[in-house]
Protein backbone atom coordinates (compact mmCIF):
# COMPACT_ATOMS: atom_id res chain seq x y z
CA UNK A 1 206.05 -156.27 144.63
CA UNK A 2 203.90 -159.08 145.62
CA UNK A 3 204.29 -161.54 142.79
CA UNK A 4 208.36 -160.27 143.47
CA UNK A 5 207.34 -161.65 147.15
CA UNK A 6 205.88 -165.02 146.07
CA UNK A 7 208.90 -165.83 143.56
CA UNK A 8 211.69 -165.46 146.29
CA UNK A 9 209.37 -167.58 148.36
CA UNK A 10 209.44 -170.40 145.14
CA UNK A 11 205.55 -170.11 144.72
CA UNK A 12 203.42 -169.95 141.65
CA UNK A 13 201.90 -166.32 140.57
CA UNK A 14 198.67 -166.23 139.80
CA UNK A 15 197.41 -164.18 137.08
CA UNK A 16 194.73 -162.60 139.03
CA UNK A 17 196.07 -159.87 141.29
CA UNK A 18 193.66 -160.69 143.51
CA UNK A 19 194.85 -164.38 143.77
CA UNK A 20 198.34 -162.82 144.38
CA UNK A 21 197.39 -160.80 147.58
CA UNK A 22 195.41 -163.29 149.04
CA UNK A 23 198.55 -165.50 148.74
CA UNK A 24 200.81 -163.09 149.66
CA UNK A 25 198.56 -162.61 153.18
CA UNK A 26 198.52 -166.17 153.68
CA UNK A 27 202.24 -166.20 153.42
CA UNK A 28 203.05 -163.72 155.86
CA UNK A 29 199.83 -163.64 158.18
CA UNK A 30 198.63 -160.93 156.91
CA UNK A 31 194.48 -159.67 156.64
CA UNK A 32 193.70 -160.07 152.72
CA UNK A 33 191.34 -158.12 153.12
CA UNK A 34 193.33 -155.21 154.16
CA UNK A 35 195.48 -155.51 151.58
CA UNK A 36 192.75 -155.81 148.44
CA UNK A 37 191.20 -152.88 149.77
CA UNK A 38 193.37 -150.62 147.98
CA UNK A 39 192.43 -152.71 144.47
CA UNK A 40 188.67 -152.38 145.47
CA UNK A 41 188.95 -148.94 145.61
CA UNK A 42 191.08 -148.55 142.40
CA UNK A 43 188.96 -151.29 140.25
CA UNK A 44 185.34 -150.33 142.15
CA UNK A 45 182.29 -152.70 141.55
CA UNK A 46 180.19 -149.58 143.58
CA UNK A 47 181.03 -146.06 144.96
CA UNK A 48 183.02 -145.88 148.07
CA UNK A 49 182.06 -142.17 150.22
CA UNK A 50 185.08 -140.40 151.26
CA UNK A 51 185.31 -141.85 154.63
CA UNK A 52 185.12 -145.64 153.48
CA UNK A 53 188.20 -144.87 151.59
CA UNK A 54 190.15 -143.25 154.06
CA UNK A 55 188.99 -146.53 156.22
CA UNK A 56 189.85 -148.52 153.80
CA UNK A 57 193.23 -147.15 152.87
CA UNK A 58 194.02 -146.97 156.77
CA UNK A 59 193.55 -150.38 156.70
CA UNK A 60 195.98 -150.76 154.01
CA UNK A 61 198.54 -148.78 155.21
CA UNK A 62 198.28 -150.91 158.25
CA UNK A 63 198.95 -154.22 156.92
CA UNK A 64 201.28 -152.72 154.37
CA UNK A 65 203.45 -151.78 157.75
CA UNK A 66 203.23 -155.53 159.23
CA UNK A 67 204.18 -156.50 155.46
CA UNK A 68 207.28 -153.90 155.48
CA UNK A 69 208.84 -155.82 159.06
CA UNK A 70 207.76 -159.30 157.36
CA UNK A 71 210.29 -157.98 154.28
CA UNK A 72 212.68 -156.87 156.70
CA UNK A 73 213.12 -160.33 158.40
CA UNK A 74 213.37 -162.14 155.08
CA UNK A 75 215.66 -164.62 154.55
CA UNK A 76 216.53 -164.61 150.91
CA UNK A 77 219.52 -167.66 149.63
């Protein structure tokens, strides 16, 4: 969905994914941050506890909601 995101905005996709959110959060105000935290937690350098990922993934959700009125307000040609 996010490189889907930069295309109809004409940008590049980088091959990293984590290139892709950060440019997908810059796009649309979003926090990066937010939004890799459900690709730390899938791809983990270290072991999350149970209540960093439900922090983390309430984070997510979060952003994933301001993302979800961003897509609804898109202009597409």
């Amino acid at each position: 969905m996010f490189r889907t995101l930069l295309r109809l905005r004409g940008e590049p996709t980088p091959a990293q994914p984590e290139k892709v959110v950060e440019r997908v959060a810059d796009l649309y105000r979003l926090d990066a941050e937010g939004l890799l935290g459900a690709h730390l937690v899938r791809y983990p350098a270290r072991r999350y506890r149970a209540e960093e990922i439900v922090a983390i993934y309430r984070r997510f959700l979060a952003e994933i909601s301001r993302l979800v009125i961003a897509i609804d307000t898109l202009r597409v040609p």
